[in-house]
PDB file of N, CA and C in Angstrom:
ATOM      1  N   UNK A   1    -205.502  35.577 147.489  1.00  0.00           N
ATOM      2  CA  UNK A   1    -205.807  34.794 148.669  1.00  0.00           C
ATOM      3  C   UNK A   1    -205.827  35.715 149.888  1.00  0.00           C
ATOM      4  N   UNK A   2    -206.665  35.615 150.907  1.00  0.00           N
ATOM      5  CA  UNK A   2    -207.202  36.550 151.803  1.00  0.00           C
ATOM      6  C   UNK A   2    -206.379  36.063 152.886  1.00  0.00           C
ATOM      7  N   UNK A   3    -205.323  36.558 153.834  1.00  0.00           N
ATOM      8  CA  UNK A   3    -204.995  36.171 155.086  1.00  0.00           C
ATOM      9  C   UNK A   3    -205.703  36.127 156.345  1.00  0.00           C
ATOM     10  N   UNK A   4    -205.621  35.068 156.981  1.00  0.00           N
ATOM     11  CA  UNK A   4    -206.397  34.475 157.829  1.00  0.00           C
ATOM     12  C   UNK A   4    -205.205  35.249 159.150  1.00  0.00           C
ATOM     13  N   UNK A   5    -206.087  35.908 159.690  1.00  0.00           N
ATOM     14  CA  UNK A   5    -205.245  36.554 161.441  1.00  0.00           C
ATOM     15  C   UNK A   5    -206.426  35.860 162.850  1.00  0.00           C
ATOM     16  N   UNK A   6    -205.150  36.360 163.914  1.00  0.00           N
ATOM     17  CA  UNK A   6    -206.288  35.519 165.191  1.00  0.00           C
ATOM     18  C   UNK A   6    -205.376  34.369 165.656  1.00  0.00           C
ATOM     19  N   UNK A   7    -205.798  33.418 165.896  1.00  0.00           N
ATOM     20  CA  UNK A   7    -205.126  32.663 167.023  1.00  0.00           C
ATOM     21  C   UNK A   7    -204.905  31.529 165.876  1.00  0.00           C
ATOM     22  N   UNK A   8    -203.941  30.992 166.158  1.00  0.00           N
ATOM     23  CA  UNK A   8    -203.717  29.605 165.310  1.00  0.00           C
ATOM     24  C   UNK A   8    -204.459  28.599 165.849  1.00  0.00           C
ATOM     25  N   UNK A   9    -205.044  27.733 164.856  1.00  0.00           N
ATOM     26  CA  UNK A   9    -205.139  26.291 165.121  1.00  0.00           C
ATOM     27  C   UNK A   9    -204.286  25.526 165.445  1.00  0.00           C
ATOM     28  N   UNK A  10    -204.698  23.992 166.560  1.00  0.00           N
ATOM     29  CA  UNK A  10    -204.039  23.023 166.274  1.00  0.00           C
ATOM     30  C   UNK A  10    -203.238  22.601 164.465  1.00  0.00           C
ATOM     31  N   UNK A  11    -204.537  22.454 164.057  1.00  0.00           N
ATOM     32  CA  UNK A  11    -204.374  21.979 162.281  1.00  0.00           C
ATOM     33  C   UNK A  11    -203.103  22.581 162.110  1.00  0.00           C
ATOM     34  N   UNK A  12    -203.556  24.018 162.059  1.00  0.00           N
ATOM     35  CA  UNK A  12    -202.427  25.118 161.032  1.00  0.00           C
ATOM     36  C   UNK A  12    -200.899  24.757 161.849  1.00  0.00           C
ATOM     37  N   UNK A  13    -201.154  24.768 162.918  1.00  0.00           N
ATOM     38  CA  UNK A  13    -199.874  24.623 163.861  1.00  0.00           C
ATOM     39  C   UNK A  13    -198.976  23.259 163.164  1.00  0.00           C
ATOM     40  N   UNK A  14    -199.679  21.751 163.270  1.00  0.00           N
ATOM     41  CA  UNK A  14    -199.411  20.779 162.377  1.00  0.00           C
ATOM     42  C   UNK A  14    -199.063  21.461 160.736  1.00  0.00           C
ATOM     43  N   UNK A  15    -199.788  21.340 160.044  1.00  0.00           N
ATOM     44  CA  UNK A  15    -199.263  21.921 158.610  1.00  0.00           C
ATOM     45  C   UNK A  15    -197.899  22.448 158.775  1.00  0.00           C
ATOM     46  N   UNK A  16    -197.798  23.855 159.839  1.00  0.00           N
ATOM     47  CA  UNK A  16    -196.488  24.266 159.580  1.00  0.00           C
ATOM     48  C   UNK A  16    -195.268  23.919 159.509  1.00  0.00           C
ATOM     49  N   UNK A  17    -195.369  22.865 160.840  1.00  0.00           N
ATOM     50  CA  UNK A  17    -194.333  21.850 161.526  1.00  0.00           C
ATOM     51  C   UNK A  17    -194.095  20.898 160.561  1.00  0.00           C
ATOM     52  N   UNK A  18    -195.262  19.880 160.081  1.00  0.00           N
ATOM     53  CA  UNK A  18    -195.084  19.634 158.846  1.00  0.00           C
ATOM     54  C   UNK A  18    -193.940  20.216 158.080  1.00  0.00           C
ATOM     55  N   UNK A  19    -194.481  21.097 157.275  1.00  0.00           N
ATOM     56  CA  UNK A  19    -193.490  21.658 156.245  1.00  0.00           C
ATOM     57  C   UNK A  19    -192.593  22.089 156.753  1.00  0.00           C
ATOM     58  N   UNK A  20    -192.299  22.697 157.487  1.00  0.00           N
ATOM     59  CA  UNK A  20    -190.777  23.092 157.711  1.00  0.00           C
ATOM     60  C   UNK A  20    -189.856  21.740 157.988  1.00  0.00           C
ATOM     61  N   UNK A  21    -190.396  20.877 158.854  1.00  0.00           N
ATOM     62  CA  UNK A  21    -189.598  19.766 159.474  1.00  0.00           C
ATOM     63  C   UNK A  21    -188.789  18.660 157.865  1.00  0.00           C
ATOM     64  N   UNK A  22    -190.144  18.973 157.099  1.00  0.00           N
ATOM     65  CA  UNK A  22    -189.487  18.496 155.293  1.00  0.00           C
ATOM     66  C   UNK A  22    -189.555  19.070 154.472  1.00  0.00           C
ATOM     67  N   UNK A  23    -189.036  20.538 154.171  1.00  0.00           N
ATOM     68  CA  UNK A  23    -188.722  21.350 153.369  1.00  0.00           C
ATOM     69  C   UNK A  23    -187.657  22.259 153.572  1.00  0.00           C
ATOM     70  N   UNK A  24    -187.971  22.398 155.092  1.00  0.00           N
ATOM     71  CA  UNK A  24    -186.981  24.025 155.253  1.00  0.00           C
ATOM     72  C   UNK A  24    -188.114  24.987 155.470  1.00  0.00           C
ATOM     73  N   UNK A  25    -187.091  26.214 155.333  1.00  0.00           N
ATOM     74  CA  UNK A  25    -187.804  27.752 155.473  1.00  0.00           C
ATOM     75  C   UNK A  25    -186.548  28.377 154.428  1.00  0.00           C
ATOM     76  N   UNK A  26    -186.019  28.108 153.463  1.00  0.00           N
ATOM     77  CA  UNK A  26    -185.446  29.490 152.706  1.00  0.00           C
ATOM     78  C   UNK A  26    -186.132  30.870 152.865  1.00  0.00           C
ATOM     79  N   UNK A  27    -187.374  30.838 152.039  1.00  0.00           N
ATOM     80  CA  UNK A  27    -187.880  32.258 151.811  1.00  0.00           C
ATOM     81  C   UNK A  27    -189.261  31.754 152.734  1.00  0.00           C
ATOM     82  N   UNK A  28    -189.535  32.879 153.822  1.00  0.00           N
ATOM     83  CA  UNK A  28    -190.544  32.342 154.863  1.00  0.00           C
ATOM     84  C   UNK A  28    -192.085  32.874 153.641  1.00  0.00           C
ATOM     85  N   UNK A  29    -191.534  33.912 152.361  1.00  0.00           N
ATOM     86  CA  UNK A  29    -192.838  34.110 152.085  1.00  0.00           C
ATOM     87  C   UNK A  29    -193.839  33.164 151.257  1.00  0.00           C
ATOM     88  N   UNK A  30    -193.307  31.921 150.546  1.00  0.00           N
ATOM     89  CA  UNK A  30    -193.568  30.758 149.894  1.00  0.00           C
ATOM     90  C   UNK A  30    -193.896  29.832 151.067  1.00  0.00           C
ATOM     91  N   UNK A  31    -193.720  29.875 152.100  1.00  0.00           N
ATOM     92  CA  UNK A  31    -194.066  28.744 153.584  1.00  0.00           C
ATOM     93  C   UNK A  31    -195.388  28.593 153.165  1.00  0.00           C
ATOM     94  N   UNK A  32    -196.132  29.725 153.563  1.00  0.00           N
ATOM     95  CA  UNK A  32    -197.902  29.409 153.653  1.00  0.00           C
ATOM     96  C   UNK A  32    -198.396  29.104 152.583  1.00  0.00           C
ATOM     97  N   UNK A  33    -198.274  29.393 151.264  1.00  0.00           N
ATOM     98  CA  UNK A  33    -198.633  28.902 149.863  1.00  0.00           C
ATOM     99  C   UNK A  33    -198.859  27.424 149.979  1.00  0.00           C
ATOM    100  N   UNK A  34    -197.300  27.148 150.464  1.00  0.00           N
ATOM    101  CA  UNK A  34    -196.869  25.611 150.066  1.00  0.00           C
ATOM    102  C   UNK A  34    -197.096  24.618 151.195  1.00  0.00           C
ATOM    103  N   UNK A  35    -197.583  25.355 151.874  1.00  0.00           N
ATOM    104  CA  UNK A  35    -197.825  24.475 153.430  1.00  0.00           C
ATOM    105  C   UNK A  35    -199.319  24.321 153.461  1.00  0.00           C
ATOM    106  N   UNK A  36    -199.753  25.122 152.472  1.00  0.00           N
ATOM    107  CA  UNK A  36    -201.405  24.939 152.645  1.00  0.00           C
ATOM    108  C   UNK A  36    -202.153  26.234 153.783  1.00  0.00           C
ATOM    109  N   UNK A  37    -201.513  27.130 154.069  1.00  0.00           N
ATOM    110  CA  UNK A  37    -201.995  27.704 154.813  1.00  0.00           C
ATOM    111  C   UNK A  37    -202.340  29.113 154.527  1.00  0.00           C
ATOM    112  N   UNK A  38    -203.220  29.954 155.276  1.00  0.00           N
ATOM    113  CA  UNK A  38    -204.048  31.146 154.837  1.00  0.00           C
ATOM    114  C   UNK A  38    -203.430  32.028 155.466  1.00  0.00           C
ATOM    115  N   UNK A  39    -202.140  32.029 155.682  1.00  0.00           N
ATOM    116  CA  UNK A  39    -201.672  33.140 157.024  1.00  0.00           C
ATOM    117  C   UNK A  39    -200.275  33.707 156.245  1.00  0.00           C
ATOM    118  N   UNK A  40    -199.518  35.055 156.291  1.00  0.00           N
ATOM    119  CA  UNK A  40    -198.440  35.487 155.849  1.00  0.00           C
ATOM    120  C   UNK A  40    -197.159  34.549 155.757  1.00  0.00           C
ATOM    121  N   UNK A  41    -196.329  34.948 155.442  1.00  0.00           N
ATOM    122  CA  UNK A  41    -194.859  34.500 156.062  1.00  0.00           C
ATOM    123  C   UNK A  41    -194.476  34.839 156.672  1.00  0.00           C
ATOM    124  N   UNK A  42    -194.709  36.222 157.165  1.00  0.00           N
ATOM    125  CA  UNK A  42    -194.091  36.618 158.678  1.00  0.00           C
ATOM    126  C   UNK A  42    -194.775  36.159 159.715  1.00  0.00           C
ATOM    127  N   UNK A  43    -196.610  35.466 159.797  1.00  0.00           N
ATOM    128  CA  UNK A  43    -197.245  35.175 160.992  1.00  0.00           C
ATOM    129  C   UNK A  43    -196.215  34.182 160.895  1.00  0.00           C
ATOM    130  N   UNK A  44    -196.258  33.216 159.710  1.00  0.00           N
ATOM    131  CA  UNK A  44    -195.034  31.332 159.681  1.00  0.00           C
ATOM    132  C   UNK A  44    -194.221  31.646 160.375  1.00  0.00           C
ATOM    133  N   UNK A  45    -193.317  32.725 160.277  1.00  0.00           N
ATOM    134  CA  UNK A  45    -191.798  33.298 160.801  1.00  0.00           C
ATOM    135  C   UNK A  45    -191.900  33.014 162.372  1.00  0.00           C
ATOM    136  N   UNK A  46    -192.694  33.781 162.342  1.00  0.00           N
ATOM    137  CA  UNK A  46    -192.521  34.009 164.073  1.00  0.00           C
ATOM    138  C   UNK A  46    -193.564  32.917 164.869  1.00  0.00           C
ATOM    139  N   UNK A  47    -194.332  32.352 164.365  1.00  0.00           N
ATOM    140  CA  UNK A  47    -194.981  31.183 165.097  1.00  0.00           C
ATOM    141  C   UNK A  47    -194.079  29.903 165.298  1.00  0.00           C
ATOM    142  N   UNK A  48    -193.009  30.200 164.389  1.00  0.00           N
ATOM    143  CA  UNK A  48    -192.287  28.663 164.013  1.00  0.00           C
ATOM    144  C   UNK A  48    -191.225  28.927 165.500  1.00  0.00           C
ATOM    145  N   UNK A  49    -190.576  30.555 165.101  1.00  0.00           N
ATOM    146  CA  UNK A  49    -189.530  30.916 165.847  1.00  0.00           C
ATOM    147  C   UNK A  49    -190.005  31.260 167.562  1.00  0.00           C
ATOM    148  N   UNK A  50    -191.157  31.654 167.653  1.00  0.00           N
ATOM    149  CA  UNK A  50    -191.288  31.883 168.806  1.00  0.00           C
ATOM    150  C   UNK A  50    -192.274  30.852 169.709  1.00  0.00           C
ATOM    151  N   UNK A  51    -192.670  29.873 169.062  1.00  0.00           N
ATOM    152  CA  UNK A  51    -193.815  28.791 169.684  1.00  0.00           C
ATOM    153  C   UNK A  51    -193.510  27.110 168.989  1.00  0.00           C
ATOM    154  N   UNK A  52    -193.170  26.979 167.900  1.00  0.00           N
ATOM    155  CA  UNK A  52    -192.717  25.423 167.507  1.00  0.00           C
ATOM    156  C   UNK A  52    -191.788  25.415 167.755  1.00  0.00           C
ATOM    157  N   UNK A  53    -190.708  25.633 167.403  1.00  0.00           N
ATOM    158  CA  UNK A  53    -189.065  25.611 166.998  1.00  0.00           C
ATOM    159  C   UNK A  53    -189.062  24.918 167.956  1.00  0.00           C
ATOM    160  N   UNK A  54    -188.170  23.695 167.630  1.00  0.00           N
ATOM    161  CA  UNK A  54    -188.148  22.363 168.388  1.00  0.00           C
ATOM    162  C   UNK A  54    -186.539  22.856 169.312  1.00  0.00           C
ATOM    163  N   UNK A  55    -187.117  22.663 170.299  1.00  0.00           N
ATOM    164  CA  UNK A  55    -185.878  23.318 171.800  1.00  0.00           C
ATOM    165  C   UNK A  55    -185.497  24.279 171.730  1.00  0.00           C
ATOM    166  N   UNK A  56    -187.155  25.061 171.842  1.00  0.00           N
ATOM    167  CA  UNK A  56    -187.368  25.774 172.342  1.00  0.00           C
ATOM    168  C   UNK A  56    -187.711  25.920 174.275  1.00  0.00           C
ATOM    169  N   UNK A  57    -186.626  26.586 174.677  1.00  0.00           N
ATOM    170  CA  UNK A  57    -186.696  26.941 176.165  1.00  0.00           C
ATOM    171  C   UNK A  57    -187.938  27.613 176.560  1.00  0.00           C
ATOM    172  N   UNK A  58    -188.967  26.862 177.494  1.00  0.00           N
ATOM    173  CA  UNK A  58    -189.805  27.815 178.250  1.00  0.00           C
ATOM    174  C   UNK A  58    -189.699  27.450 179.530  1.00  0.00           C
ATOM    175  N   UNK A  59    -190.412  28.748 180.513  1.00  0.00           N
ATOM    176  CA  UNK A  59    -190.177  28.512 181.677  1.00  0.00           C
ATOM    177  C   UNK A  59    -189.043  28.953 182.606  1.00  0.00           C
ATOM    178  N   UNK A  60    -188.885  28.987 183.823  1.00  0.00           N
ATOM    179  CA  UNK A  60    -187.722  29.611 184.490  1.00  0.00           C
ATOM    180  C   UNK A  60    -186.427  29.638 184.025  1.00  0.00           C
ATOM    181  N   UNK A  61    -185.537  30.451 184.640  1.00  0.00           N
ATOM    182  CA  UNK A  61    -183.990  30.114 184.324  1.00  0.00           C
ATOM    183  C   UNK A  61    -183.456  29.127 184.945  1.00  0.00           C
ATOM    184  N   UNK A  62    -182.679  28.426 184.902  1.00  0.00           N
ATOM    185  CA  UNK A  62    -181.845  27.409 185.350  1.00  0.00           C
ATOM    186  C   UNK A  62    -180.480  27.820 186.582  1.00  0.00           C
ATOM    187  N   UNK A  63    -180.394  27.449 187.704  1.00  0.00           N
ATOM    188  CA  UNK A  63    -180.082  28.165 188.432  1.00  0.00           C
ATOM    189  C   UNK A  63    -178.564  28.772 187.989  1.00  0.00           C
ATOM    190  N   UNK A  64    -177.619  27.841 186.534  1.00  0.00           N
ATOM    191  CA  UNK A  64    -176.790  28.144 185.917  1.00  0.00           C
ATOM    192  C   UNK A  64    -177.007  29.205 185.481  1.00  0.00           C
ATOM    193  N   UNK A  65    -178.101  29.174 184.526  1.00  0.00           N
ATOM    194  CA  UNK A  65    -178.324  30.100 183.781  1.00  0.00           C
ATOM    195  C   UNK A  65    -178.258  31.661 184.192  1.00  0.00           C
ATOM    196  N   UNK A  66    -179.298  31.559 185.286  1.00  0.00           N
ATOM    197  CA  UNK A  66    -179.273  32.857 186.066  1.00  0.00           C
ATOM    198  C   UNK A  66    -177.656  33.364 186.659  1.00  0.00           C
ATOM    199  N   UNK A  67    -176.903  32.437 186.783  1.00  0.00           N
ATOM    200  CA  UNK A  67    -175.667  32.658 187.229  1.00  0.00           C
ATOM    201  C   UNK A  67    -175.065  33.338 186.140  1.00  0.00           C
ATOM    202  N   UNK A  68    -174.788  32.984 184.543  1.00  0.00           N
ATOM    203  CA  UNK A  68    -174.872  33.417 183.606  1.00  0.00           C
ATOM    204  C   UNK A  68    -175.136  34.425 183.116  1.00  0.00           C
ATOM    205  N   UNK A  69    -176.173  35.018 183.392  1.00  0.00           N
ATOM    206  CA  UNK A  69    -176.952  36.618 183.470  1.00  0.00           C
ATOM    207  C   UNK A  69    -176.083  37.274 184.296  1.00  0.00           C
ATOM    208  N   UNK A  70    -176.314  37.230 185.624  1.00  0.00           N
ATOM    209  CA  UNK A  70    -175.587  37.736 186.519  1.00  0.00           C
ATOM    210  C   UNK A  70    -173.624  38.088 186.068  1.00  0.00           C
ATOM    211  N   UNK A  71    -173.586  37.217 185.725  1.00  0.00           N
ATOM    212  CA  UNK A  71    -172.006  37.483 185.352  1.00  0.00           C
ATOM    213  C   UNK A  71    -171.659  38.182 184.062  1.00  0.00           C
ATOM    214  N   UNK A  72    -172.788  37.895 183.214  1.00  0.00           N
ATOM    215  CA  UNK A  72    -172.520  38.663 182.177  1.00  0.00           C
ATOM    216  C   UNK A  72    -172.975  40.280 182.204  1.00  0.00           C
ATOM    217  N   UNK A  73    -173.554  40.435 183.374  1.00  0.00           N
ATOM    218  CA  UNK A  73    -173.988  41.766 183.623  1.00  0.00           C
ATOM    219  C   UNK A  73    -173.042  42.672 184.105  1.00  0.00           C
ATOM    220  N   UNK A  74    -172.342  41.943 185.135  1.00  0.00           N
ATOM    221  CA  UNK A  74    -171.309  42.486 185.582  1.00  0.00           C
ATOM    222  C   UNK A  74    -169.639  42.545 184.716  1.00  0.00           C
ATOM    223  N   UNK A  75    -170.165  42.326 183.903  1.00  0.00           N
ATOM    224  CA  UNK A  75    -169.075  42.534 182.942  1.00  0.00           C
ATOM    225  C   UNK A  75    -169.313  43.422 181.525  1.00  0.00           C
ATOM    226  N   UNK A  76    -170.803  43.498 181.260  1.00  0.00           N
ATOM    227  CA  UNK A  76    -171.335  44.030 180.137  1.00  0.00           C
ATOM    228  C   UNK A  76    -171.870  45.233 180.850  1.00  0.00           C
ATOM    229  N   UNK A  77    -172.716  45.473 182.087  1.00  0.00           N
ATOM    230  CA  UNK A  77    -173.023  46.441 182.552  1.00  0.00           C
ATOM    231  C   UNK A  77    -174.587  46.540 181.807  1.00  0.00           C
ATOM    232  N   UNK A  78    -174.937  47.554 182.345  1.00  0.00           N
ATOM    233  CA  UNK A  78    -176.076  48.412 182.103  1.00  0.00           C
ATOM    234  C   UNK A  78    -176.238  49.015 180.290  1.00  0.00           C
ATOM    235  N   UNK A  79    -175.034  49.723 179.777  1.00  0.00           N
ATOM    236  CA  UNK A  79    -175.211  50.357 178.921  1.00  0.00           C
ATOM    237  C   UNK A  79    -175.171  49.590 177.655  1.00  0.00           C
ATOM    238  N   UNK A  80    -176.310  49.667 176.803  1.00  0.00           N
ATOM    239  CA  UNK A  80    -175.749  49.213 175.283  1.00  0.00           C
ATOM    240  C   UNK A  80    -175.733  50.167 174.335  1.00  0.00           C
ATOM    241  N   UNK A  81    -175.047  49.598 174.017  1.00  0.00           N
ATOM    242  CA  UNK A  81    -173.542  49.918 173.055  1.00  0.00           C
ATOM    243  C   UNK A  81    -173.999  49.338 171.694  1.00  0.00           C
ATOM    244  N   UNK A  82    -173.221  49.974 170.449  1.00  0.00           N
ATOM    245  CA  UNK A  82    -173.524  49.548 169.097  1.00  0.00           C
ATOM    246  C   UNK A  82    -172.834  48.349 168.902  1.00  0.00           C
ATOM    247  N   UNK A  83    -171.755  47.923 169.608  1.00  0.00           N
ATOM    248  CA  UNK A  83    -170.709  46.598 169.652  1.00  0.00           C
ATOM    249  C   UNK A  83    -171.468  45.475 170.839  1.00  0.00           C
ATOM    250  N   UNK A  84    -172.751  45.666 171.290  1.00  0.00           N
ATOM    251  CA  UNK A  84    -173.121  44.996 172.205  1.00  0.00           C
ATOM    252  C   UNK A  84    -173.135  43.512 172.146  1.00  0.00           C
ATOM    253  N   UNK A  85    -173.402  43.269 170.929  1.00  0.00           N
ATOM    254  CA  UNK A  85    -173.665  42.288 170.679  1.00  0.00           C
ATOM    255  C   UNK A  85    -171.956  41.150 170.585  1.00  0.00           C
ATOM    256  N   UNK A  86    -171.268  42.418 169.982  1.00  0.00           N
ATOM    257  CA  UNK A  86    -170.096  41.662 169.833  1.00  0.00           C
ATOM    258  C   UNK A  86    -169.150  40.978 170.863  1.00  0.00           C
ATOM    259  N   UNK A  87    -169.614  41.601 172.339  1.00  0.00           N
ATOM    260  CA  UNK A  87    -168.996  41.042 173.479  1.00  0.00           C
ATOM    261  C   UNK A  87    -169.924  39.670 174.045  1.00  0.00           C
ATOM    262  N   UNK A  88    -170.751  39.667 173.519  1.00  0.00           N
ATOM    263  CA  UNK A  88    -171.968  38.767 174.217  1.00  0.00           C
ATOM    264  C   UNK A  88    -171.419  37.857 173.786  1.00  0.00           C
ATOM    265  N   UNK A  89    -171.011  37.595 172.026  1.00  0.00           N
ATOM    266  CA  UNK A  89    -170.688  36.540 171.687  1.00  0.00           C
ATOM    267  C   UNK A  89    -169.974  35.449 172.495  1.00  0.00           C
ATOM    268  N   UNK A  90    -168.603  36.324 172.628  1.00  0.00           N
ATOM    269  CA  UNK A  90    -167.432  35.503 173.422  1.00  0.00           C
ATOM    270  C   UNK A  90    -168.026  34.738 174.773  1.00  0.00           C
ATOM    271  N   UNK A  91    -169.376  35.154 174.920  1.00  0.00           N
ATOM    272  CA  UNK A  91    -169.856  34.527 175.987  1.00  0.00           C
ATOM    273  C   UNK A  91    -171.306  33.563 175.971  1.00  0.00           C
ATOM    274  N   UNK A  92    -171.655  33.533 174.741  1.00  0.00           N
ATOM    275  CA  UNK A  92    -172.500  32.193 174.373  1.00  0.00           C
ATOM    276  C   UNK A  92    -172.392  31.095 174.535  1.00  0.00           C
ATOM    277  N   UNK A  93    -173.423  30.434 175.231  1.00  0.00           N
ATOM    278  CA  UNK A  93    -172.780  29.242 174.993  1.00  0.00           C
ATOM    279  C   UNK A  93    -173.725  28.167 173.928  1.00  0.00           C
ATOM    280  N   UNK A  94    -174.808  28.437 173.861  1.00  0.00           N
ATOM    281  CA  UNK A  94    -175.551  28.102 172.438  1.00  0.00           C
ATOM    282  C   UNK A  94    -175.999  28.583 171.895  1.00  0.00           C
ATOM    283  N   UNK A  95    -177.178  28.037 171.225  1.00  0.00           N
ATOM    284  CA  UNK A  95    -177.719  29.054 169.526  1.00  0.00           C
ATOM    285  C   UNK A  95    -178.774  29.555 170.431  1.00  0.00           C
ATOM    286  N   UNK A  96    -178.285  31.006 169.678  1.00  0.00           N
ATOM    287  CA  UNK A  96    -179.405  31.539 169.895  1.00  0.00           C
ATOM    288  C   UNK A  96    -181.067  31.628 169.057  1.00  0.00           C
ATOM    289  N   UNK A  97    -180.999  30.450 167.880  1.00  0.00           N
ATOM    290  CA  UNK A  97    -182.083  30.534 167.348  1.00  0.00           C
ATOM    291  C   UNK A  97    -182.373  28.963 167.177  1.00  0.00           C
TER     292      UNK A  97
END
């Protein structure tokens, strides 16, 4: 089967949402097979994660939010670090996916 690249359709966009919303995503490389679609599992991956995924944030920061940044900057600083991630945690306050 030949992969289809380029801009998504409405359709394909539906199909995906579709299937994920009643199946899941275990293995993203069985998504497009089973969803009916002509595109990888990594295009599925990241179309789902970076453009469907339901609450998903777009648009400005929230004037919290930005407060948030700001404070975590001044406490995390400039430099990253191989533990970077591990201080961020303590300061999440939702998912990050």
């Amino acid at each position: 089967m030949k992969c289809k690249k380029g801009s998504w359709s409405p359709d394909e966009d539906k199909k995906l949402k579709h299937y994920i919303v009643n199946h899941g995503f275990s293995y993203w490389s069985s998504v497009p097979l089973n969803a009916g679609l002509q595109r990888n599992g990594k295009s599925c991956r990241l179309r789902w994660t970076n453009y469907l995924r339901p609450g998903l944030k777009r648009g400005m920061f929230t004037k919290s939010e930005e407060q948030m940044i700001m404070t975590l900057h001044g406490v995390l600083g400039n430099n990253v670090q191989s533990d970077y991630w591990v201080g961020f945690e303590a300061y999440r306050v939702g998912p990050l996916i």
